[in-house]
N, C-alpha and C. Protein backbone atom coordinates (compact mmCIF):
# COMPACT_ATOMS: atom_id res chain seq x y z
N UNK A 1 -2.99 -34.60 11.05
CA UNK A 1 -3.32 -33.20 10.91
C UNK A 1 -4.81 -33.05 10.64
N UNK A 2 -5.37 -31.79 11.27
CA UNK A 2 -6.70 -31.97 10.98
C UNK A 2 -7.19 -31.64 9.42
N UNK A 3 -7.91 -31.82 8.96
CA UNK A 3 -8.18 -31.88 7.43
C UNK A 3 -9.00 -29.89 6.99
N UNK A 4 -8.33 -29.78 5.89
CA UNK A 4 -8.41 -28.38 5.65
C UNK A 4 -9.26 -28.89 4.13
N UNK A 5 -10.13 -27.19 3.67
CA UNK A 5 -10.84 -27.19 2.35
C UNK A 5 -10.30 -25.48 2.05
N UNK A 6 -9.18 -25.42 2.87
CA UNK A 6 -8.88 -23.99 2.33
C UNK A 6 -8.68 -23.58 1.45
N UNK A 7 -9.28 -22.94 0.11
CA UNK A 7 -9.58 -22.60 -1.13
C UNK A 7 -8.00 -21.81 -1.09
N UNK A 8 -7.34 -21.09 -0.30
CA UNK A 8 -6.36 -19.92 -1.18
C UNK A 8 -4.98 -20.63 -0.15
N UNK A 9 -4.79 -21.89 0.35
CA UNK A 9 -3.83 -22.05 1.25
C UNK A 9 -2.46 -22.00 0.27
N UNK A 10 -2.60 -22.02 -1.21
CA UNK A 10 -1.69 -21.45 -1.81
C UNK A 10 -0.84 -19.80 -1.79
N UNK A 11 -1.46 -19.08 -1.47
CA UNK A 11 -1.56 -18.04 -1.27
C UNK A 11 -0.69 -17.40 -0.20
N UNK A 12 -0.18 -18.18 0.56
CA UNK A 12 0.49 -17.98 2.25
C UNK A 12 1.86 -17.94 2.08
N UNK A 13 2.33 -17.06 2.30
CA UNK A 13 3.94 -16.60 1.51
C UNK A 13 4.39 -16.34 3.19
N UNK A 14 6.04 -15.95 3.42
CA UNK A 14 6.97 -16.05 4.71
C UNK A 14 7.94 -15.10 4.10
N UNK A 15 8.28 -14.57 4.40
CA UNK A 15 9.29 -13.51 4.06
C UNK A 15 9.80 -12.63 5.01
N UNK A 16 11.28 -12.48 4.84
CA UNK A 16 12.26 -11.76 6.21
C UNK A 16 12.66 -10.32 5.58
N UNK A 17 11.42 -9.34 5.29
CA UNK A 17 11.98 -7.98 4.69
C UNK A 17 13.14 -7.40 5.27
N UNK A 18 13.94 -7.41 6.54
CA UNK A 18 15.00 -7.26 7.47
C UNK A 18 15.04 -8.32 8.10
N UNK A 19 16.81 -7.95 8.81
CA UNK A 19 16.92 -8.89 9.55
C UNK A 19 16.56 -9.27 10.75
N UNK A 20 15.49 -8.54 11.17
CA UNK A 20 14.31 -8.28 12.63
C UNK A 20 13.56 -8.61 12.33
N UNK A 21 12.68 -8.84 10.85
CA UNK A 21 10.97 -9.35 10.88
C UNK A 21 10.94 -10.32 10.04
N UNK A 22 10.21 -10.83 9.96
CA UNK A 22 9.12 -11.63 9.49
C UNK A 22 7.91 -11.40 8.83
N UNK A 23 7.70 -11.11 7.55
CA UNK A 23 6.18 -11.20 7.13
C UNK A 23 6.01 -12.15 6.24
N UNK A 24 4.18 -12.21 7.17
CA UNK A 24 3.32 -13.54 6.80
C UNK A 24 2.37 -13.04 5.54
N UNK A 25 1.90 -13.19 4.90
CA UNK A 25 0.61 -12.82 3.95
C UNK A 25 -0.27 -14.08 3.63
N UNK A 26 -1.78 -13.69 3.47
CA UNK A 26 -2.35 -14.79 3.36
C UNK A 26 -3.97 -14.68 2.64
N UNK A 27 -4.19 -14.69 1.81
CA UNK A 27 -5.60 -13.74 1.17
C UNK A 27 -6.86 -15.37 1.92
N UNK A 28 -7.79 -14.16 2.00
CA UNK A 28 -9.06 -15.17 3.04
C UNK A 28 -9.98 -14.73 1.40
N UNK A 29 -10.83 -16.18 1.66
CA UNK A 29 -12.46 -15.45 0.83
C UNK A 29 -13.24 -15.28 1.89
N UNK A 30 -12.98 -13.92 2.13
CA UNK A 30 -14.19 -13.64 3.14
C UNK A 30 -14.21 -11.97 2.93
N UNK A 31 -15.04 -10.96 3.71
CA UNK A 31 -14.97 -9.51 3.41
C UNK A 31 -13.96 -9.43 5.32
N UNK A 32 -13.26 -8.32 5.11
CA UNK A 32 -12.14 -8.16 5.77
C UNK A 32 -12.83 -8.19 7.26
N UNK A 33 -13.76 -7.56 7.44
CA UNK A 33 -14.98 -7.17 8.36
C UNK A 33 -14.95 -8.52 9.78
N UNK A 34 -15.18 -9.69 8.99
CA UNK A 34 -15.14 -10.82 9.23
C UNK A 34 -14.04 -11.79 9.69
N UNK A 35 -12.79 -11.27 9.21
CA UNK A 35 -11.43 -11.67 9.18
C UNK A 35 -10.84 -11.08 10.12
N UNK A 36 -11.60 -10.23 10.63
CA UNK A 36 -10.96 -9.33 11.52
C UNK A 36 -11.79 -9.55 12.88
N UNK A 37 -12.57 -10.10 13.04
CA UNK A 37 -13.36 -10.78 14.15
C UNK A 37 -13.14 -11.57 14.24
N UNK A 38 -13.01 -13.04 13.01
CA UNK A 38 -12.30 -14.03 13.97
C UNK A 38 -10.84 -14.39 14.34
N UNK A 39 -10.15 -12.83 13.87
CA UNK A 39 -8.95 -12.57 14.85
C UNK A 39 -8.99 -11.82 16.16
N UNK A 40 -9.88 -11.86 16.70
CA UNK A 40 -9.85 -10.88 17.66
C UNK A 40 -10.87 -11.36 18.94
N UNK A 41 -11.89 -12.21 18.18
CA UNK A 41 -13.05 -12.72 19.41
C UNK A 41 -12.51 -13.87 19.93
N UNK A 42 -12.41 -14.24 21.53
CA UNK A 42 -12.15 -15.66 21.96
C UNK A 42 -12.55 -16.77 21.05
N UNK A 43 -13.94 -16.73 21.19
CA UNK A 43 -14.76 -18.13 20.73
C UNK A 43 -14.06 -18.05 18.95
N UNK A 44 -13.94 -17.81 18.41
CA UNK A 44 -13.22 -17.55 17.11
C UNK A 44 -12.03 -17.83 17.25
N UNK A 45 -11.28 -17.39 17.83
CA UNK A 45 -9.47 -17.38 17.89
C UNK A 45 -9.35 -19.16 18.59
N UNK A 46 -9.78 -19.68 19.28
CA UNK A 46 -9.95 -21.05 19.81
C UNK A 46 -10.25 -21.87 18.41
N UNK A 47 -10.58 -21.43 17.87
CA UNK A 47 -11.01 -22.49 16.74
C UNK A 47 -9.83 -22.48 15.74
N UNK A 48 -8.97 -21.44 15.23
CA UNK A 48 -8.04 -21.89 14.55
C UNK A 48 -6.55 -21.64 15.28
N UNK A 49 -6.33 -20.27 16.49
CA UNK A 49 -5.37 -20.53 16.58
C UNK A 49 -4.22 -21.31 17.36
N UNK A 50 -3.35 -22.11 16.39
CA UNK A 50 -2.49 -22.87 17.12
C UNK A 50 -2.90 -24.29 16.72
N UNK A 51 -4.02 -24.60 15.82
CA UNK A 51 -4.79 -25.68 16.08
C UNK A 51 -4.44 -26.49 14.93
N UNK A 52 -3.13 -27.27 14.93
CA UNK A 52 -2.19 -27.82 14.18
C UNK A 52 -2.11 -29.40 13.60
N UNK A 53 -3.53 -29.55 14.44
CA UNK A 53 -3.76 -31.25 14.54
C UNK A 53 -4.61 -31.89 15.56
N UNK A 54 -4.53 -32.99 15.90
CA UNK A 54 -5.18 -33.78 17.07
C UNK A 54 -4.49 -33.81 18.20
N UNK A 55 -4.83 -32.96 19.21
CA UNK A 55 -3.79 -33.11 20.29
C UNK A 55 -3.96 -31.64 20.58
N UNK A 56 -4.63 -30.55 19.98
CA UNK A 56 -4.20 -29.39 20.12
C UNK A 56 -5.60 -28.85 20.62
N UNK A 57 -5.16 -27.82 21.64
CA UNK A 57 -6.21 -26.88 21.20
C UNK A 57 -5.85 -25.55 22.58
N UNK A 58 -6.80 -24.75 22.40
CA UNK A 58 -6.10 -23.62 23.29
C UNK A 58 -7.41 -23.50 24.37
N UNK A 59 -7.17 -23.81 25.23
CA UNK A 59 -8.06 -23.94 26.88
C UNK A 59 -7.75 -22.54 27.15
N UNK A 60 -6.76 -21.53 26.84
CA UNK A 60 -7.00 -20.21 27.38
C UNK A 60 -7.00 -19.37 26.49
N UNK A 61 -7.69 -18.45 26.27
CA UNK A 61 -8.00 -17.61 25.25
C UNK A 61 -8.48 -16.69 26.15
N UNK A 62 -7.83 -15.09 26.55
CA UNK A 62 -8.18 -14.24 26.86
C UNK A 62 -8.16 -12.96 26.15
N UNK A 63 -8.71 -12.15 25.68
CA UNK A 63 -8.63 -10.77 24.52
C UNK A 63 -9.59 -9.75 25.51
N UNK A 64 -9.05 -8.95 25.81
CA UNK A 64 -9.43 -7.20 26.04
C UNK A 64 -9.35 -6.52 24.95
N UNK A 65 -10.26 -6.17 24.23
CA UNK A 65 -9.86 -5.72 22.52
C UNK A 65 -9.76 -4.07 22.67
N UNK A 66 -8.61 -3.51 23.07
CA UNK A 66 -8.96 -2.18 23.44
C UNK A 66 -7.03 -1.70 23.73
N UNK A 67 -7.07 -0.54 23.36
CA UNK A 67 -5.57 -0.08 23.05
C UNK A 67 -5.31 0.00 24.76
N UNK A 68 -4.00 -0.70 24.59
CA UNK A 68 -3.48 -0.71 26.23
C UNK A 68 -4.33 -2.12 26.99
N UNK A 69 -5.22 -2.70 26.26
CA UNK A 69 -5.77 -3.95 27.03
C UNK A 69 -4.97 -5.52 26.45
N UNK A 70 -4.60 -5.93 27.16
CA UNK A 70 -4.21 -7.69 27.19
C UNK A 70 -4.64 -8.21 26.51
N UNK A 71 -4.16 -9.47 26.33
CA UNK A 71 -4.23 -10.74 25.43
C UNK A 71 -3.18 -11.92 25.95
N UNK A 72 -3.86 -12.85 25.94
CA UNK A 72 -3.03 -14.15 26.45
C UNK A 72 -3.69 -15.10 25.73
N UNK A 73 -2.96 -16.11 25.20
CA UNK A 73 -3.34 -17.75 24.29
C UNK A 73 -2.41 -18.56 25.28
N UNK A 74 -2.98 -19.80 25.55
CA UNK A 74 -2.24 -21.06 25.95
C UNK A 74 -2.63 -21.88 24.64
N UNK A 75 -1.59 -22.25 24.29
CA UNK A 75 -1.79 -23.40 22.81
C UNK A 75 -1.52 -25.08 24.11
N UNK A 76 -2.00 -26.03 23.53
CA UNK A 76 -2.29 -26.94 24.87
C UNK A 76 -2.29 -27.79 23.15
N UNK A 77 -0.74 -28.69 23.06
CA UNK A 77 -0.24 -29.79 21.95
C UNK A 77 0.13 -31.17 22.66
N UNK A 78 0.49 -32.23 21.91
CA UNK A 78 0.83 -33.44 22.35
C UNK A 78 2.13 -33.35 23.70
N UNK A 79 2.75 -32.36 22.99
CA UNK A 79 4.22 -32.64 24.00
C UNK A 79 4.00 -31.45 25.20
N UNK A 80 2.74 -30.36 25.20
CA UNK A 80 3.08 -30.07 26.34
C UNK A 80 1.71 -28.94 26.26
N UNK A 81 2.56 -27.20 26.37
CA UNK A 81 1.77 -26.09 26.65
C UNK A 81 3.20 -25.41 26.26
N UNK A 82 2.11 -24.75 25.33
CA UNK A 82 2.93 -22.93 25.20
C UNK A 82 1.85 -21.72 25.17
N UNK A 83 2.40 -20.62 25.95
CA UNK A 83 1.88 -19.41 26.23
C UNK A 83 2.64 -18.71 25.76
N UNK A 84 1.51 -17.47 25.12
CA UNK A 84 1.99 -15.87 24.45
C UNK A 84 1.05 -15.10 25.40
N UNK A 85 1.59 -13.99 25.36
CA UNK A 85 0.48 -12.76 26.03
C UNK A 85 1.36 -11.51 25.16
N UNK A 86 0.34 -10.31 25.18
CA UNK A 86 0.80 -9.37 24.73
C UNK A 86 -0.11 -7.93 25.26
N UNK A 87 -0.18 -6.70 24.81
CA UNK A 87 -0.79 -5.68 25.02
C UNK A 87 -1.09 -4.80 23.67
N UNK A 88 -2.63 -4.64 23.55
CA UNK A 88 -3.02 -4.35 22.25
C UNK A 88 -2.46 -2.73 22.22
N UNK A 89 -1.41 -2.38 21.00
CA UNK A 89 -1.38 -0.92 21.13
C UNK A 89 -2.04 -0.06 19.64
N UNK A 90 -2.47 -0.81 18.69
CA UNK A 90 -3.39 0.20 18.11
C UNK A 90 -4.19 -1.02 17.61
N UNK A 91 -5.87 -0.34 18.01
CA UNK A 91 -6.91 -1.28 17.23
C UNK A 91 -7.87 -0.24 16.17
N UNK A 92 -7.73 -0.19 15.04
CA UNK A 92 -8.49 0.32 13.60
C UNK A 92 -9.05 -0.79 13.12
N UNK A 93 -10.61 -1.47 13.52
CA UNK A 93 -11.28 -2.72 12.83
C UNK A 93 -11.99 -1.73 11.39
N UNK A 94 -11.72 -2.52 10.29
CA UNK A 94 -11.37 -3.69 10.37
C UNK A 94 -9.97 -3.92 9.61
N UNK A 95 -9.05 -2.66 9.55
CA UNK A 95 -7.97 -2.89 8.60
C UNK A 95 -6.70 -3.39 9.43
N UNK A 96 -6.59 -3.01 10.44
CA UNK A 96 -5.46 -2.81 11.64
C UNK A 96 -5.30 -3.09 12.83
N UNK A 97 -4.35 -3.88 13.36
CA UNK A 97 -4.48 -4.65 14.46
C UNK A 97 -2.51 -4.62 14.88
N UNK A 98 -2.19 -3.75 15.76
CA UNK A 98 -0.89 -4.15 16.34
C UNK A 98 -0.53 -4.35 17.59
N UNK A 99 0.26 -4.79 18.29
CA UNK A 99 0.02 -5.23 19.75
C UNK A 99 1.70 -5.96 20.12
N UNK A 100 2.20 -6.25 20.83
CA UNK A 100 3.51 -7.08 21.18
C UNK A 100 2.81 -8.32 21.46
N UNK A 101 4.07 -9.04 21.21
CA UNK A 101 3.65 -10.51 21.38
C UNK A 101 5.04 -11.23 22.50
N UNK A 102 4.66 -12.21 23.50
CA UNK A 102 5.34 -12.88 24.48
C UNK A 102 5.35 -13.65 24.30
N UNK A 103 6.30 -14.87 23.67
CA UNK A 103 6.57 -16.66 24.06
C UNK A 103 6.99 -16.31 25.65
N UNK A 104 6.09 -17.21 26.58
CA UNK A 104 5.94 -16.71 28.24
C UNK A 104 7.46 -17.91 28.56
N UNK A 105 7.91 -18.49 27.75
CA UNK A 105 9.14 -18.95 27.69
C UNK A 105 10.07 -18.62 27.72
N UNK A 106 10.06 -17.26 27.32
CA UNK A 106 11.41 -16.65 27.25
C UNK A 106 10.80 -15.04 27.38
N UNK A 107 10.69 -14.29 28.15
CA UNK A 107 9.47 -13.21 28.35
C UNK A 107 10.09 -12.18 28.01
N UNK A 108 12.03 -11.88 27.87
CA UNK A 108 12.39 -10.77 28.04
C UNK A 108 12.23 -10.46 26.54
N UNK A 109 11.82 -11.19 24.99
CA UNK A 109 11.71 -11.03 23.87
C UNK A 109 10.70 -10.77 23.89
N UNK A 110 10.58 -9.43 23.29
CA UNK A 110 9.49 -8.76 23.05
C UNK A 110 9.23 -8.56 21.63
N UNK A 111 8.26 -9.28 20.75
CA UNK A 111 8.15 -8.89 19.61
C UNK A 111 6.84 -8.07 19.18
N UNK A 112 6.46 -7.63 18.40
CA UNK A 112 5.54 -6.11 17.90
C UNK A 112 5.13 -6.83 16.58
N UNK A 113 3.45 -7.26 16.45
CA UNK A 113 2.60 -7.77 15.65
C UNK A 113 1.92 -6.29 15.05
N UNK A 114 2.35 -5.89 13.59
CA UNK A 114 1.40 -5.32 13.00
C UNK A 114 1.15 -6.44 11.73
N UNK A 115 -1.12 -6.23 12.22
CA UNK A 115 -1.56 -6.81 11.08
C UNK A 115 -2.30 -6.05 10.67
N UNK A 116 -2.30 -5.79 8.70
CA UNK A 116 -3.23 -5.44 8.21
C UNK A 116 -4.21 -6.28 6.93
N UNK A 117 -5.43 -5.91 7.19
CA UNK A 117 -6.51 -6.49 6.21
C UNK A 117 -6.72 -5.53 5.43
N UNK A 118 -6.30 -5.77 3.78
CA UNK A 118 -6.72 -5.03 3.00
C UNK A 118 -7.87 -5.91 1.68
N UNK A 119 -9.07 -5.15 1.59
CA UNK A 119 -9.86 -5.95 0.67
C UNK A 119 -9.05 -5.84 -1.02
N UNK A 120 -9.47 -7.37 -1.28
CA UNK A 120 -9.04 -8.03 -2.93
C UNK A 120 -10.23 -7.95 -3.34
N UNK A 121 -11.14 -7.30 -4.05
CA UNK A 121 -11.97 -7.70 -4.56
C UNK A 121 -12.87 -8.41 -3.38
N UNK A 122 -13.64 -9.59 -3.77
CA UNK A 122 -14.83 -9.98 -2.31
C UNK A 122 -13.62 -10.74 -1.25
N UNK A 123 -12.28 -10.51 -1.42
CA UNK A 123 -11.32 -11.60 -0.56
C UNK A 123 -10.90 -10.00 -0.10
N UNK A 124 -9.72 -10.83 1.35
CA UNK A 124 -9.77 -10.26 2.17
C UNK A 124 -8.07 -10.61 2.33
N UNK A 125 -6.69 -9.75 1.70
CA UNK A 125 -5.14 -9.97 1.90
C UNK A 125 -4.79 -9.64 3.34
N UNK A 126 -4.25 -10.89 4.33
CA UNK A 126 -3.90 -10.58 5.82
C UNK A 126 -2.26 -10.11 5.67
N UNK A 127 -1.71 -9.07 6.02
CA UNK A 127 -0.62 -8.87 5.72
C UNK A 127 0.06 -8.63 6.89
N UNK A 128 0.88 -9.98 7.81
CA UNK A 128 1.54 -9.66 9.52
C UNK A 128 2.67 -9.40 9.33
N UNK A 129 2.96 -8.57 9.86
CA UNK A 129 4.54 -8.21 10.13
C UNK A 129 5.10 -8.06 11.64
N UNK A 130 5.99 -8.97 11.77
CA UNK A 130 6.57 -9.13 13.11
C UNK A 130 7.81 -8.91 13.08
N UNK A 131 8.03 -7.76 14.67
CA UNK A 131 9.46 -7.35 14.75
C UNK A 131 9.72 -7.43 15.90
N UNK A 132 10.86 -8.42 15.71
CA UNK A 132 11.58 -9.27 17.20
C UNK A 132 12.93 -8.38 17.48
N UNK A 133 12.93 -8.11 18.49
CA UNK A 133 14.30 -7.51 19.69
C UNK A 133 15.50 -7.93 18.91
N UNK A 134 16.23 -8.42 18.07
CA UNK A 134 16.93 -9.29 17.46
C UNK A 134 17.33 -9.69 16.21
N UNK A 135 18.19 -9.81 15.40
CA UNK A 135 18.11 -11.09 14.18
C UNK A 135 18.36 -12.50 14.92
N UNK A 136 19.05 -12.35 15.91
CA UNK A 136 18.84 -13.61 16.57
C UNK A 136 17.67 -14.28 17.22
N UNK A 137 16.81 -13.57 17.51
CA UNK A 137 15.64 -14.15 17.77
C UNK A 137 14.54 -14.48 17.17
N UNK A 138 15.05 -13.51 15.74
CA UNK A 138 13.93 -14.05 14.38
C UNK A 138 14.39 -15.22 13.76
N UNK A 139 15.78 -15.21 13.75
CA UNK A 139 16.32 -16.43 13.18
C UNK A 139 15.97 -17.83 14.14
N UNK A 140 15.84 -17.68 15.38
CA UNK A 140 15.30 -18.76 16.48
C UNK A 140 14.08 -18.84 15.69
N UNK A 141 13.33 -17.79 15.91
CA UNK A 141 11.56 -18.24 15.43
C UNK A 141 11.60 -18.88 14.32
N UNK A 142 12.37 -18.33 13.37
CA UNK A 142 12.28 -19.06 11.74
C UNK A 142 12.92 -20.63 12.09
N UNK A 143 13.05 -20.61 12.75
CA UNK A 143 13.98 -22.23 12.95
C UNK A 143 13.02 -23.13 13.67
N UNK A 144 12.22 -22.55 14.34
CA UNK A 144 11.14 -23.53 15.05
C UNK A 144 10.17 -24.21 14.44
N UNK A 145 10.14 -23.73 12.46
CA UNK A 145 9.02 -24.03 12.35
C UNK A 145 7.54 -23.35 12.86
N UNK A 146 7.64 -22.02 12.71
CA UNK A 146 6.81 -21.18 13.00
C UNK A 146 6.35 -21.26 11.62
N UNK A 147 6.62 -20.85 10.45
CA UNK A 147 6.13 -20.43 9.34
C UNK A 147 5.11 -21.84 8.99
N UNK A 148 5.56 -23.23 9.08
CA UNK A 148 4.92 -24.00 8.72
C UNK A 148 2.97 -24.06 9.58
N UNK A 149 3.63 -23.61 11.19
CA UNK A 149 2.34 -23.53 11.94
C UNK A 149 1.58 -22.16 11.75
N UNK A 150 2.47 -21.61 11.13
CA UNK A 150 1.56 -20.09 11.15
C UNK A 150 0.37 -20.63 10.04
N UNK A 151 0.88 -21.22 8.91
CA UNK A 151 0.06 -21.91 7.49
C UNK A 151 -1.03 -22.50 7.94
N UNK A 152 -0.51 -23.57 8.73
CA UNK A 152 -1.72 -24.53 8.73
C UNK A 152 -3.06 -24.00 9.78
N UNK A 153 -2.65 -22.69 10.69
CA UNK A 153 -3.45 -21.83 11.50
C UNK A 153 -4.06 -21.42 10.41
N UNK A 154 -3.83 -20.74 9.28
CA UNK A 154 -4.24 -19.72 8.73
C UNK A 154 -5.45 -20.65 7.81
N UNK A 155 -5.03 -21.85 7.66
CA UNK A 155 -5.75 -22.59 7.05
C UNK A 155 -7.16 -23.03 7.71
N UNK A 156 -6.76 -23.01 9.06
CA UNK A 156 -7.89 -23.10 9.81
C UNK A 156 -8.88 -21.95 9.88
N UNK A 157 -8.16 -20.83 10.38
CA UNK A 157 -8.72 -19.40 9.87
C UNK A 157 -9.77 -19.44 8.54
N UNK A 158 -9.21 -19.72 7.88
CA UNK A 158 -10.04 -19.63 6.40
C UNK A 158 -11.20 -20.45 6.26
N UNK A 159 -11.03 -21.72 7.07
CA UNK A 159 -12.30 -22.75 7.56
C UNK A 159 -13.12 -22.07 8.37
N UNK A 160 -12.36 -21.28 9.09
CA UNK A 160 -13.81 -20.64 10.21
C UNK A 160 -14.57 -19.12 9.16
N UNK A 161 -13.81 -18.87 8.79
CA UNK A 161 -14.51 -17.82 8.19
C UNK A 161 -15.57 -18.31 7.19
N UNK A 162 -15.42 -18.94 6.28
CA UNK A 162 -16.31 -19.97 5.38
C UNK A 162 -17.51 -20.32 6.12
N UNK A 163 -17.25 -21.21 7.40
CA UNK A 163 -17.80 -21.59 8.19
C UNK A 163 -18.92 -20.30 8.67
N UNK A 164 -18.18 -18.97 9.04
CA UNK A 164 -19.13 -18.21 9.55
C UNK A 164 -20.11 -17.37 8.78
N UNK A 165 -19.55 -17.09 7.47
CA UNK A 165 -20.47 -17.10 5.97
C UNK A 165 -21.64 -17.86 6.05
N UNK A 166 -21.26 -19.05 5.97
CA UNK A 166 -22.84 -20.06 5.70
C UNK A 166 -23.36 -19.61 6.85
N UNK A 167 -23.74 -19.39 8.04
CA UNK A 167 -24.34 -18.86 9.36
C UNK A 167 -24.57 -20.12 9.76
């Protein structure tokens, strides 16, 4: 695994408020401003997301940052390739970010990413909530070991932001 200095990776909680979602939470030291760009810019989103170890990394990173504009990630791991795409439907930088999300694996599941950044003091609480077509299909996601990769992303996240602090 690649090596983390993430100051708050304690902080990263998983929780099924219904039996359709999923929420992630995860407090950054960074101002939200920031947290919210390197969720949203290619060259940023390549650096932590999906990026789970040696073997990983995402060769496609496309973002139209604009309500009604696209998004596609190829995550590119030891055993293969997985693709998401989605369509951004409300962008408010820097608190709000929602959009559907596609495993291109199974395309007819359509799940609905609202994230919000609310400032802690000089930190920055990421609060995702995902709602899948299903309890059966949240219960698939929770079974894959999503929650463990969502962590160690977020951990990366928190490296790039640090990272983009010092300049």
């Amino acid at each position: 695994m690649v090596g983390s200095h993430a100051a708050n990776r304690d902080s990263f909680t998983v929780t099924t408020p219904s039996d359709r979602e999923i929420r992630m939470t995860r407090l950054f030291s960074a101002p939200r401003h920031l947290v919210f760009d390197a969720m949203t810019r290619p060259e940023h989103v390549r650096e932590w997301w999906g990026r789970l170890g040696e073997g990983y990394s995402v060769p496609v990173c496309e973002i139209d940052l604009r309500v009604g504009g696209a998004w596609r990630f190829v995550n590119r791991h030891p055993g293969g390739e997985a693709a998401f795409h989605g369509e951004y439907r409300e962008i408010a930088p820097p608190g709000r970010l929602v959009f559907t999300e596609i495993f291109e694996d199974f395309p007819d599941s359509v799940s609905i990413v609202t994230t919000e950044l609310s400032e802690e003091g000089d930190k920055t609480r990421l609060t995702a909530t995902v709602r899948y077509p299903s309890p059966d299909v949240r219960d698939m996601v929770l079974g894959t070991g999503m929650a463990r990769g969502a962590g160690i992303s977020y951990d990366r996240l928190e490296d790039l932001v640090a990272k983009l602090q010092r300049g």
